[in-house]
Protein backbone atom coordinates (compact mmCIF):
# COMPACT_ATOMS: atom_id res chain seq x y z
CA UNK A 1 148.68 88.55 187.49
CA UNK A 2 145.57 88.96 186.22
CA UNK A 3 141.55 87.65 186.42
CA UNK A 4 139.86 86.12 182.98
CA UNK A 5 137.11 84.04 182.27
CA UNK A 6 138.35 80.83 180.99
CA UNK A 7 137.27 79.46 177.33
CA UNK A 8 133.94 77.95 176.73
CA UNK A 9 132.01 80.53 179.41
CA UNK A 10 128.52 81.26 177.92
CA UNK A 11 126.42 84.84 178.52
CA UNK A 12 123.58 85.92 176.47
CA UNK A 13 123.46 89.19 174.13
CA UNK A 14 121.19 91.44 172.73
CA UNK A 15 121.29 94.26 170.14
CA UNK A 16 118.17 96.92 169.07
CA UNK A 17 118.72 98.31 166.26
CA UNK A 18 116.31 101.02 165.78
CA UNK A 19 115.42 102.16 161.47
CA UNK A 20 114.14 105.70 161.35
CA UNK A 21 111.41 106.43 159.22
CA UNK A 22 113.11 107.17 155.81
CA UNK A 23 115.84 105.00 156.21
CA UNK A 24 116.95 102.12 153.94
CA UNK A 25 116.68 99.42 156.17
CA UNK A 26 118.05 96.98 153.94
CA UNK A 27 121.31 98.99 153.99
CA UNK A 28 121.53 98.95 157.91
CA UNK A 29 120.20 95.79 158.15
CA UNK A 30 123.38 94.98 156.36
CA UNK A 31 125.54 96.88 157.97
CA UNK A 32 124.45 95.01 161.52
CA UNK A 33 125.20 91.61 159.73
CA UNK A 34 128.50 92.62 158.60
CA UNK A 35 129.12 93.60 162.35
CA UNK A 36 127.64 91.07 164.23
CA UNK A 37 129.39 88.34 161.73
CA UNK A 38 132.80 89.93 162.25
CA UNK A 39 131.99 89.27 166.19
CA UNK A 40 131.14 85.67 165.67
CA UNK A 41 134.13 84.63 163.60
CA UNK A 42 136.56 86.52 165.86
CA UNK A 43 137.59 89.45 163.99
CA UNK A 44 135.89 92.07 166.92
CA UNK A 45 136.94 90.96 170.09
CA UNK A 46 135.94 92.34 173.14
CA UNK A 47 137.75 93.58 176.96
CA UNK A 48 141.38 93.99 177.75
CA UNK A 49 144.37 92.81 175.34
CA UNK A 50 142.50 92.15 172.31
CA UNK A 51 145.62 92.35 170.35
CA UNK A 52 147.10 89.08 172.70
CA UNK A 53 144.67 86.92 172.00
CA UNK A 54 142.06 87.59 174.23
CA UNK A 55 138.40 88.66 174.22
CA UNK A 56 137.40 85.88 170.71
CA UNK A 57 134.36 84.43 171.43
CA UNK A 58 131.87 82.60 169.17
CA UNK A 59 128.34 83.26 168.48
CA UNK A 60 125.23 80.72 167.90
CA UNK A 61 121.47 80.41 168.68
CA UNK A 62 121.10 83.67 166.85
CA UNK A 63 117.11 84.73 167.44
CA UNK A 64 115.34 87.92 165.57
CA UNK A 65 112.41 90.08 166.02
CA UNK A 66 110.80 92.58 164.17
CA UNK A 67 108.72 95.66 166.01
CA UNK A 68 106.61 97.72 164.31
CA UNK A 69 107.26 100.47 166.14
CA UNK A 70 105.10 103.19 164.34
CA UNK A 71 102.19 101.33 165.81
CA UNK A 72 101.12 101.76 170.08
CA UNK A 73 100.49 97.84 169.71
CA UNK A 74 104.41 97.43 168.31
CA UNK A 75 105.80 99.60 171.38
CA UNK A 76 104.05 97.48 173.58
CA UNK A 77 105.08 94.05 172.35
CA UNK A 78 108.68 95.34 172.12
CA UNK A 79 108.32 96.99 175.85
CA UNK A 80 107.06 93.97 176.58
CA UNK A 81 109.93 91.59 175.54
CA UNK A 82 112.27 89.56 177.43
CA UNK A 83 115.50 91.51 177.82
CA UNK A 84 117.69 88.15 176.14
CA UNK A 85 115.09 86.16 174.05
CA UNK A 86 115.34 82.80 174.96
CA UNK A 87 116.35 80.29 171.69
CA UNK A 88 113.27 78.29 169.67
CA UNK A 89 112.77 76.37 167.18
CA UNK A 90 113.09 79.63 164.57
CA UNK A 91 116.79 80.26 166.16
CA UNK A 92 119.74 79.98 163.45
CA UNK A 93 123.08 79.18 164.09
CA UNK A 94 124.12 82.18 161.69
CA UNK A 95 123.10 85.98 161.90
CA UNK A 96 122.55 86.27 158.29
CA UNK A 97 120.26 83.35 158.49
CA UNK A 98 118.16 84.65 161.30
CA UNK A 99 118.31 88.75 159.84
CA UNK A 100 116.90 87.13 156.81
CA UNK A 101 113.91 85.36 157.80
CA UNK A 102 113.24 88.92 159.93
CA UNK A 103 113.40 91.14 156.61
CA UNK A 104 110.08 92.39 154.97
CA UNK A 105 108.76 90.10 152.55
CA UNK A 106 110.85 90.55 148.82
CA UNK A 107 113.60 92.48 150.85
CA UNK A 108 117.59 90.61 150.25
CA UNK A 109 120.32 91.09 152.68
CA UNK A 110 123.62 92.12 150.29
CA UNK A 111 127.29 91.89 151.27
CA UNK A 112 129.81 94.54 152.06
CA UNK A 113 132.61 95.05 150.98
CA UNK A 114 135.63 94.74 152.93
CA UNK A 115 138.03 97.45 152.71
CA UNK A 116 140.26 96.69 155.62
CA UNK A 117 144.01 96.56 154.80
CA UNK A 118 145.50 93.59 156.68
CA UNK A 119 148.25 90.81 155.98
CA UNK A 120 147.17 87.80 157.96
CA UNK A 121 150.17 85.04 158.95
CA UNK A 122 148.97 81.57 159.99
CA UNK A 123 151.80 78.49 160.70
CA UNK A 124 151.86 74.94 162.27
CA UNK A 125 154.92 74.28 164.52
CA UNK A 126 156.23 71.70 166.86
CA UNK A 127 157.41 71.80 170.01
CA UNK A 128 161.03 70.61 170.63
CA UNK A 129 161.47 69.23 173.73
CA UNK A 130 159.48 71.26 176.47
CA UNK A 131 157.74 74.10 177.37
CA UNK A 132 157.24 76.31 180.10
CA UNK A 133 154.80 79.42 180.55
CA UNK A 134 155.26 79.63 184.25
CA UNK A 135 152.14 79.31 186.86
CA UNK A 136 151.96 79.10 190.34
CA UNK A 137 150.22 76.45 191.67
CA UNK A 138 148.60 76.50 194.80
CA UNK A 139 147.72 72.84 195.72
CA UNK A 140 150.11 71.94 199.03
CA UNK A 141 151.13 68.60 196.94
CA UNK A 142 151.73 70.11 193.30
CA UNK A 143 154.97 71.30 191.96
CA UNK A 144 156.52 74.58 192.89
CA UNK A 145 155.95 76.00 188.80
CA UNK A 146 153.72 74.50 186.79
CA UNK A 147 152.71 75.16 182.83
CA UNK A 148 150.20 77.72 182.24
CA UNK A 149 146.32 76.11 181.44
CA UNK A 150 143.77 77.71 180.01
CA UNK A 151 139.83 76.29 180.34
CA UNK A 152 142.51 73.13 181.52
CA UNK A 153 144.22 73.10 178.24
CA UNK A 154 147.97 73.97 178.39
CA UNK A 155 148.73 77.23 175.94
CA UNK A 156 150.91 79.55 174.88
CA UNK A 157 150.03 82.87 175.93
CA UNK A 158 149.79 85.74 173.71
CA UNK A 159 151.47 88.20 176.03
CA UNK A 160 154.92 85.54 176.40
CA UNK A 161 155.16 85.07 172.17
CA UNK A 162 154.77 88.89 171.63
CA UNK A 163 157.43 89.74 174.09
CA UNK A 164 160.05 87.38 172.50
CA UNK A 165 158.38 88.79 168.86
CA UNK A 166 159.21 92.24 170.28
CA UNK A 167 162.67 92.10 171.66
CA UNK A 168 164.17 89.98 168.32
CA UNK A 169 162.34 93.09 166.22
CA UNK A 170 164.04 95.48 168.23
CA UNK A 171 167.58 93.25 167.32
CA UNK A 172 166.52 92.61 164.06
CA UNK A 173 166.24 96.08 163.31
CA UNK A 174 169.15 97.73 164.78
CA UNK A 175 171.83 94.99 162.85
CA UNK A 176 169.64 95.85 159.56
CA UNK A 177 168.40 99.34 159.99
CA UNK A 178 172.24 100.26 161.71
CA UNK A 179 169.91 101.95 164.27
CA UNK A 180 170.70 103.50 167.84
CA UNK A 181 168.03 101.59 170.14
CA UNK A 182 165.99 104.35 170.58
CA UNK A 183 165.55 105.46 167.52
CA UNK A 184 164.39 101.96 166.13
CA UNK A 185 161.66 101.60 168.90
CA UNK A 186 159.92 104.61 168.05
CA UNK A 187 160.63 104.33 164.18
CA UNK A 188 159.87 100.52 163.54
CA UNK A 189 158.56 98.51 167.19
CA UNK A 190 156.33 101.08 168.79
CA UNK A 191 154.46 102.16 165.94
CA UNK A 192 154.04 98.21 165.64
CA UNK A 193 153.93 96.12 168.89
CA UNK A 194 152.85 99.88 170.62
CA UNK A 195 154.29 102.25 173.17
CA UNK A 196 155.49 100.65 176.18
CA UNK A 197 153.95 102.82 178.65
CA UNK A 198 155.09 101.88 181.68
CA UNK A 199 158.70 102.96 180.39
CA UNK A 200 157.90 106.49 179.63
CA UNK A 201 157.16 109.65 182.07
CA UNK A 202 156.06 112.08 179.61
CA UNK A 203 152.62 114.35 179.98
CA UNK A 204 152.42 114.09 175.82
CA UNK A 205 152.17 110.03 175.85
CA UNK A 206 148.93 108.81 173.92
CA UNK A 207 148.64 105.48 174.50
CA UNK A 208 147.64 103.04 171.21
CA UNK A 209 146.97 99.77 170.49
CA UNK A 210 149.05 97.26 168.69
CA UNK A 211 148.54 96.76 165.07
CA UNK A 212 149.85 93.38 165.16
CA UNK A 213 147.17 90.92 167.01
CA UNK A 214 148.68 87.41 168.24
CA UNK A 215 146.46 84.35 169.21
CA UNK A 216 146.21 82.53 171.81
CA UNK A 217 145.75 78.77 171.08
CA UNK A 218 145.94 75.50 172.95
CA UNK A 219 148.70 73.23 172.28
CA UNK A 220 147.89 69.78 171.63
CA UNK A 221 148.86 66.28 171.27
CA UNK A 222 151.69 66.57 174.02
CA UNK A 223 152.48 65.98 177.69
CA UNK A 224 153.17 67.02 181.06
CA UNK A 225 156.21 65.93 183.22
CA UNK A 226 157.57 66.69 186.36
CA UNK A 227 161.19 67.47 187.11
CA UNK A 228 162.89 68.81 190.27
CA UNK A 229 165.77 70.90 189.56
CA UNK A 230 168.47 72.23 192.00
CA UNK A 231 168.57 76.20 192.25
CA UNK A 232 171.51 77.60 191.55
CA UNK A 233 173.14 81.22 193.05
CA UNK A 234 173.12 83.80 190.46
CA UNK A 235 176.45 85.44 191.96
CA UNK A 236 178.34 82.72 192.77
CA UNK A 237 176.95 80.05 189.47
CA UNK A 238 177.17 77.07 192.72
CA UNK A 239 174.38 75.03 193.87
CA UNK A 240 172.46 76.38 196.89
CA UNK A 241 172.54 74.16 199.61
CA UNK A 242 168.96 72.01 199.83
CA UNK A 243 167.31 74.55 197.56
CA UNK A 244 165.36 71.75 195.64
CA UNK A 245 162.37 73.01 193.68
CA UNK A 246 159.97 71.26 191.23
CA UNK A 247 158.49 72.33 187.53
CA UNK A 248 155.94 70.86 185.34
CA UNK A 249 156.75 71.73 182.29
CA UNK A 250 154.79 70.58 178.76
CA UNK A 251 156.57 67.58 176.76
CA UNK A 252 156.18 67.85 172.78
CA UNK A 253 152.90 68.77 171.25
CA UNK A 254 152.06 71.08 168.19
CA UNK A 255 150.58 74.42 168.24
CA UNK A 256 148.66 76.93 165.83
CA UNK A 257 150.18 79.99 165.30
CA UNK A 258 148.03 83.31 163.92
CA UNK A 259 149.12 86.69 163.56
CA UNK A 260 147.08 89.84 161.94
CA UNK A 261 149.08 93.01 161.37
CA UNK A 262 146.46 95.82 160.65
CA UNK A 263 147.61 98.44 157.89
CA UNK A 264 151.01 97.85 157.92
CA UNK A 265 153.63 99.99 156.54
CA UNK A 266 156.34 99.88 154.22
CA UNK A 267 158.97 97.09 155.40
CA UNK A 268 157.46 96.05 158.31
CA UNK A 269 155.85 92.78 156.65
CA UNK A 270 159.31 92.09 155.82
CA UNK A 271 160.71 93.17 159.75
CA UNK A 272 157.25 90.31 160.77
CA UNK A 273 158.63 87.56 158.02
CA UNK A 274 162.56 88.12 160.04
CA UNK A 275 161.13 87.29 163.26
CA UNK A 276 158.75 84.91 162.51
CA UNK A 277 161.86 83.23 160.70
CA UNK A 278 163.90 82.94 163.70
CA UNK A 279 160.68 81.82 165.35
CA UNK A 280 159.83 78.66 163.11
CA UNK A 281 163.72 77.82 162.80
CA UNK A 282 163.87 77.16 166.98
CA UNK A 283 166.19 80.82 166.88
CA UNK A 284 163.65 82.40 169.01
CA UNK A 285 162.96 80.60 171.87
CA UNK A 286 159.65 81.81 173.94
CA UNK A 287 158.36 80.81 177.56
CA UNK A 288 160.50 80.63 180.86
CA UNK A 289 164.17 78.69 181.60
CA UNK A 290 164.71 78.87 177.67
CA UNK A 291 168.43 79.04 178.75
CA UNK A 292 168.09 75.31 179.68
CA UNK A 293 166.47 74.19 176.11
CA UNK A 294 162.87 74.87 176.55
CA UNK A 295 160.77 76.92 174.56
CA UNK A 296 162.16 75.98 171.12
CA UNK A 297 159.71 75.98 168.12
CA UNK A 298 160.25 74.06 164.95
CA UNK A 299 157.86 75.26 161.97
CA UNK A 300 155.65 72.71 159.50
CA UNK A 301 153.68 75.17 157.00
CA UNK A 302 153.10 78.99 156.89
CA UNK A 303 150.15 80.70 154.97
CA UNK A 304 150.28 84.16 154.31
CA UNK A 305 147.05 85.91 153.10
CA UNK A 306 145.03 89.43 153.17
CA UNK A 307 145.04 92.58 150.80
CA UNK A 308 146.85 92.85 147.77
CA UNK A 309 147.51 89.04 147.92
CA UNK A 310 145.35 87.01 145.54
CA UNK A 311 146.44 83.73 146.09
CA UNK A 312 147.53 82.13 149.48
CA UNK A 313 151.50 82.12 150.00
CA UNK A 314 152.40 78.80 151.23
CA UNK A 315 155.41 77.42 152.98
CA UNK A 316 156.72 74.08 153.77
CA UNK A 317 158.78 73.53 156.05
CA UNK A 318 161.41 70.49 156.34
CA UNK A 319 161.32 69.53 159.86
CA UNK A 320 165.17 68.35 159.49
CA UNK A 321 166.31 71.50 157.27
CA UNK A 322 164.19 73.92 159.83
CA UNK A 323 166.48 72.69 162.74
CA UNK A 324 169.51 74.08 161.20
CA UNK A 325 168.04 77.29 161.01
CA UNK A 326 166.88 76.85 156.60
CA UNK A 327 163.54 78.19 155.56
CA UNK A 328 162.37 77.98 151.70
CA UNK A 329 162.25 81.11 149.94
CA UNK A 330 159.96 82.62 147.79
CA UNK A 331 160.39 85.68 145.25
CA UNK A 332 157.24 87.35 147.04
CA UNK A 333 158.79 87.16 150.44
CA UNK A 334 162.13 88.14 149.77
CA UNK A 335 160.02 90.93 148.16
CA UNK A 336 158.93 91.99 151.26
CA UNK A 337 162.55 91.30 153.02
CA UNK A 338 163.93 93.72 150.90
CA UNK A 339 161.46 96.14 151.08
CA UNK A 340 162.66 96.33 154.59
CA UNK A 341 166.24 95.89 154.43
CA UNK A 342 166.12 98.75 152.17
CA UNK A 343 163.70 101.47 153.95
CA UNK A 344 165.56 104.45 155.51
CA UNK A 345 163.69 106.18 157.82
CA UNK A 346 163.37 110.32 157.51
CA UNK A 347 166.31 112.26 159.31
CA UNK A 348 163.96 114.51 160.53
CA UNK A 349 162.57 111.47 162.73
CA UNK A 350 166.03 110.14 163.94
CA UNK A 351 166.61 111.03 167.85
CA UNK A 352 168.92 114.32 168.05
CA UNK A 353 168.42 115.41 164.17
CA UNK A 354 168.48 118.97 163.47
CA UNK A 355 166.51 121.06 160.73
């Protein structure tokens, strides 16, 4: 387990940007916008396991001041400042706002353009039945498990739906791919979901981030219930005498789904568009006891947007056809299927090839 600070904690910021003489302070002015807005909206996150939906926060109150620091009297009033400026009637609830009104007379703020190279996958799904993203609860009158809340809003946690994501990749591309199953994690899931380093020994490791970033979002207009359930001996398959134990699980509800894959590579929006798939289609079942039923996902709508796409690619899902496993198909993403049915990674990279 692990310590975070639960949504909707506040904590003040503040950023100096210093302009050397000679400097086009327009252009860095910029530049900090661009930043600063990419913070706000959640595209920089910040602390541990960014890529699993942690570390988005939201920005307002935005306040700006401008030191003329060529002067002794500007080094003094910026020495002088309090370390977070408290908010006033000049604060703006967006940084391009407030870096505007700080700008020397006549001078514009422009925009920059965005050169990253990312596909970004956004659905609506349902929950079928229940759900169950196991937490221990310590109140003496609770249940035994209970579902995992977040700011006291049940979710599903990044780290649970990229662990299913990872192990029906690794499937998915050993049936397609006809690969041995080390040779598809460090060909196709490592380079995507990264290295799992805790299963690796070797002085050489370099540890990496994923390029795939999951969400983590509240599920909403569902339930909680209470069941008590009778353990059962793993060796034997009986009942274990008295062994009564109670879960909480979450009834129903729907749920926002967002994946970014960063610079992805050739067939691996395709390998994302497999799993995601089985996902929507209740095939991929995430969260604890999902050998009992829970965890299944039926899809509504998937949008997929980002570079090289210049409309939105939308899917609709039929809540009836979806439960027997039938997505719609479109020519651009069996496109991108194929693309990855029909890669072949190099020899040279295939475990126990010789030059």
């Amino acid at each position: 387990d692990f310590e975070v600070l639960p949504p909707g904690t506040a904590f003040d910021v503040r950023f100096d940007l210093l302009v050397p003489a000679g400097t086009d302070e327009r252009e860095l002015l910029s530049l900090l916008c661009a930043s600063l807005e990419g913070l706000g909206n959640g595209d920089i996150r910040i602390g541990l396991r960014r890529s699993r939906g942690l570390g988005e926060v939201a920005c307002e109150n935005w306040t700006t001041r401008r030191y003329a620091l060529s002067t002794p009297e500007g080094w003094l009033e910026w020495s002088g400042s309090a370390h977070i400026p408290k908010p006033d009637l000049s604060s703006q609830l967006s940084i391009r706002d407030a870096i505007q009104s700080a700008m020397p007379s006549g001078g514009l703020l422009h925009d920059q353009p965005d050169k990253r190279h990312r596909i970004i996958l956004e659905a609506d799904a349902a929950i079928l039945g229940d759900l169950l993203i196991r937490n221990p609860n310590g109140q003496a009158d609770g249940p035994d498990v209970m579902h995992l809340l977040s700011g006291g809003r049940p979710i599903l946690s990044g780290t649970g739906l990229t662990g299913v994501m990872r192990a029906q990749a690794l499937r998915i591309t050993q049936l397609v791919q006809g690969l041995s199953p080390p040779n598809a994690e460090r060909l196709w899931i490592a380079p995507l979901f990264g290295p799992r380093e805790e299963r690796t020994r070797s002085p050489d490791f370099r540890p990496r981030g994923s390029r795939l970033r999951v969400s983590e979002r509240p599920v909403a207009n569902g339930q909680s219930q209470r069941v008590t359930r009778v353990a059962i001996d793993r060796f034997t398959q009986g009942v274990v005498p008295t062994a009564l134990f109670d879960e909480q699980s979450y009834v129903g509800g729907t749920i926002h789904l967002r994946f970014e894959l960063r610079n992805p590579r050739d067939g691996e929006i395709g390998l994302l568009l497999l799993v995601l798939k089985d996902l929507l289609t209740g095939h991929l079942p995430v969260g604890g006891t999902s050998s009992v039923g829970r965890g299944v996902l039926v899809g509504r709508r998937m949008t997929m947007t980002g570079s090289g796409i210049r409309e939105p690619i939308e899917v609709s899902f039929d809540e009836s056809e979806a439960r027997r496993g039938r997505v719609p198909t479109g020519g651009e993403l069996n496109k991108l299927v194929q693309q990855f049915v029909q890669a072949v990674p190099a020899a040279t990279e295939l475990e126990g090839a010789t030059s």
